[in-house]
Protein backbone atom coordinates (compact mmCIF):
# COMPACT_ATOMS: atom_id res chain seq x y z
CA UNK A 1 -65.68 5.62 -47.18
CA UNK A 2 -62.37 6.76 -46.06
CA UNK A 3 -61.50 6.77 -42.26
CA UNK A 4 -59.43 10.45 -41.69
CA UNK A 5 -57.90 8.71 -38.47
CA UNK A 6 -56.20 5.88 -41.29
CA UNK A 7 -54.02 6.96 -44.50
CA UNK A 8 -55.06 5.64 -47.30
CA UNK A 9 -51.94 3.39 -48.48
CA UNK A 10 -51.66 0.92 -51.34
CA UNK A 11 -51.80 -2.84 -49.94
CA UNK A 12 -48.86 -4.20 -49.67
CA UNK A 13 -48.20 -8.15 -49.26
CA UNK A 14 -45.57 -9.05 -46.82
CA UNK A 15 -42.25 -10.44 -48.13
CA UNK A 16 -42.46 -14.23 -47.00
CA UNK A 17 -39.52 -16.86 -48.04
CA UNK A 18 -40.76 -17.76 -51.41
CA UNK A 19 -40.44 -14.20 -52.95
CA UNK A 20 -36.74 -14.03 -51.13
CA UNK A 21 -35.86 -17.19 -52.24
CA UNK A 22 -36.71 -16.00 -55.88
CA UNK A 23 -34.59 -13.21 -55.67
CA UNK A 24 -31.77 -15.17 -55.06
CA UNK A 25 -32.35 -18.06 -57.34
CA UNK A 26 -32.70 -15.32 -59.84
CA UNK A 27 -29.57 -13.33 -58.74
CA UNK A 28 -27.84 -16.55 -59.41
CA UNK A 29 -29.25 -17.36 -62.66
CA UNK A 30 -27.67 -14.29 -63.70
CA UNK A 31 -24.34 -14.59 -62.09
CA UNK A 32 -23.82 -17.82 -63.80
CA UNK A 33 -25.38 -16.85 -67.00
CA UNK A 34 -22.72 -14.15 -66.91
CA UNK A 35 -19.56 -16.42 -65.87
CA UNK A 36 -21.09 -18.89 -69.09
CA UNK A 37 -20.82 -16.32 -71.45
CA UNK A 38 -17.20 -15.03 -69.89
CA UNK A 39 -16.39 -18.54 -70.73
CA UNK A 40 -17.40 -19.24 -74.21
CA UNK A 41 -16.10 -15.65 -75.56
CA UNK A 42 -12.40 -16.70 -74.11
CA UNK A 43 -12.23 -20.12 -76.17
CA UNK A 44 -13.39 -18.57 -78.89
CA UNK A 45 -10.92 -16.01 -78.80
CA UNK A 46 -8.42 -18.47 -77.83
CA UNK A 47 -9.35 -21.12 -80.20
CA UNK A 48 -9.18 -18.43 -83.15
CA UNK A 49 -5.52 -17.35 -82.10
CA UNK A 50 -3.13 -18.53 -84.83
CA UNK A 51 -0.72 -21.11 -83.35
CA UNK A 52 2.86 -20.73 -83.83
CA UNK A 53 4.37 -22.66 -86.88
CA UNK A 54 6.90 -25.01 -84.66
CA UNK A 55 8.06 -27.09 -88.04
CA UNK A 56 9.01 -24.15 -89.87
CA UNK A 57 11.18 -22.57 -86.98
CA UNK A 58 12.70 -25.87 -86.24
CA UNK A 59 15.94 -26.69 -87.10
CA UNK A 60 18.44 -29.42 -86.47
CA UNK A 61 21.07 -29.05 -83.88
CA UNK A 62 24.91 -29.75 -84.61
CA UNK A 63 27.23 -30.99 -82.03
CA UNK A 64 31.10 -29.46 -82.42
CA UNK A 65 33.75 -29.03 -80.17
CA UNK A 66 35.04 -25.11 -79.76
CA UNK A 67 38.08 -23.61 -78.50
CA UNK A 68 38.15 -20.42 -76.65
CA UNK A 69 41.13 -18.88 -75.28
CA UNK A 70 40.67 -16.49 -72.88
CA UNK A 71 43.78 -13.82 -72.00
CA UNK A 72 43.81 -11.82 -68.69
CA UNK A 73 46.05 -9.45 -66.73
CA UNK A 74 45.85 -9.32 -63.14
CA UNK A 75 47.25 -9.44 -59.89
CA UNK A 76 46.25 -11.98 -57.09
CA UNK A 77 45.89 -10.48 -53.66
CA UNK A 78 44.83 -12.74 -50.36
CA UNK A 79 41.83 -12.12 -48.20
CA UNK A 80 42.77 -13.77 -45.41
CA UNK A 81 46.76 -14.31 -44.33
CA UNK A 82 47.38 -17.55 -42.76
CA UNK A 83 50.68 -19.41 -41.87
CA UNK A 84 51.39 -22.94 -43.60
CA UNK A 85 54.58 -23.10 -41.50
CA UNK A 86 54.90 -25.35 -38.43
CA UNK A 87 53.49 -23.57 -35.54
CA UNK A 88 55.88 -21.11 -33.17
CA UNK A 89 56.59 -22.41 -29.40
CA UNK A 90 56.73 -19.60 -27.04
């Protein structure tokens, strides 16, 4: 018995809290199951890295006094002009 004045329509339940609420407890159980496993492959990769060898690369440092002589050929030229005499009474 089918009414022409009513479609026929599959039943649909309304979308209360607890279905919402599932979605997003859900959405989050993924996000975080996602950041977890972002996680563990990055200290595994980092734990695997090779460290550097620091004792073989070390090596003692000496302390020694140096001389350097440095020659140069210039000529000095003022910025600014300013008198060291005593000052001029007009």
């Amino acid at each position: 018995m089918s009414n022409p004045e009513i479609p026929d329509k599959p039943m649909q339940f309304p979308s209360f809290g607890k279905a919402k609420r599932l979605q997003h407890w859900l959405m989050g159980l993924v996000a975080a199951g996602l950041l977890g496993t972002a996680i563990t492959v990055f200290l595994i990769v980092r734990s695997k890295t090779p460290k550097a060898d620091l004792i073989n690369q070390t090596v003692v440092v000496q302390s020694k006094d140096i001389t350097v002589q440095i020659k140069a050929n210039a000529t000095v030229q003022s910025l600014k002009k300013i008198n060291l005499g005593p000052k001029e009474q007009s």
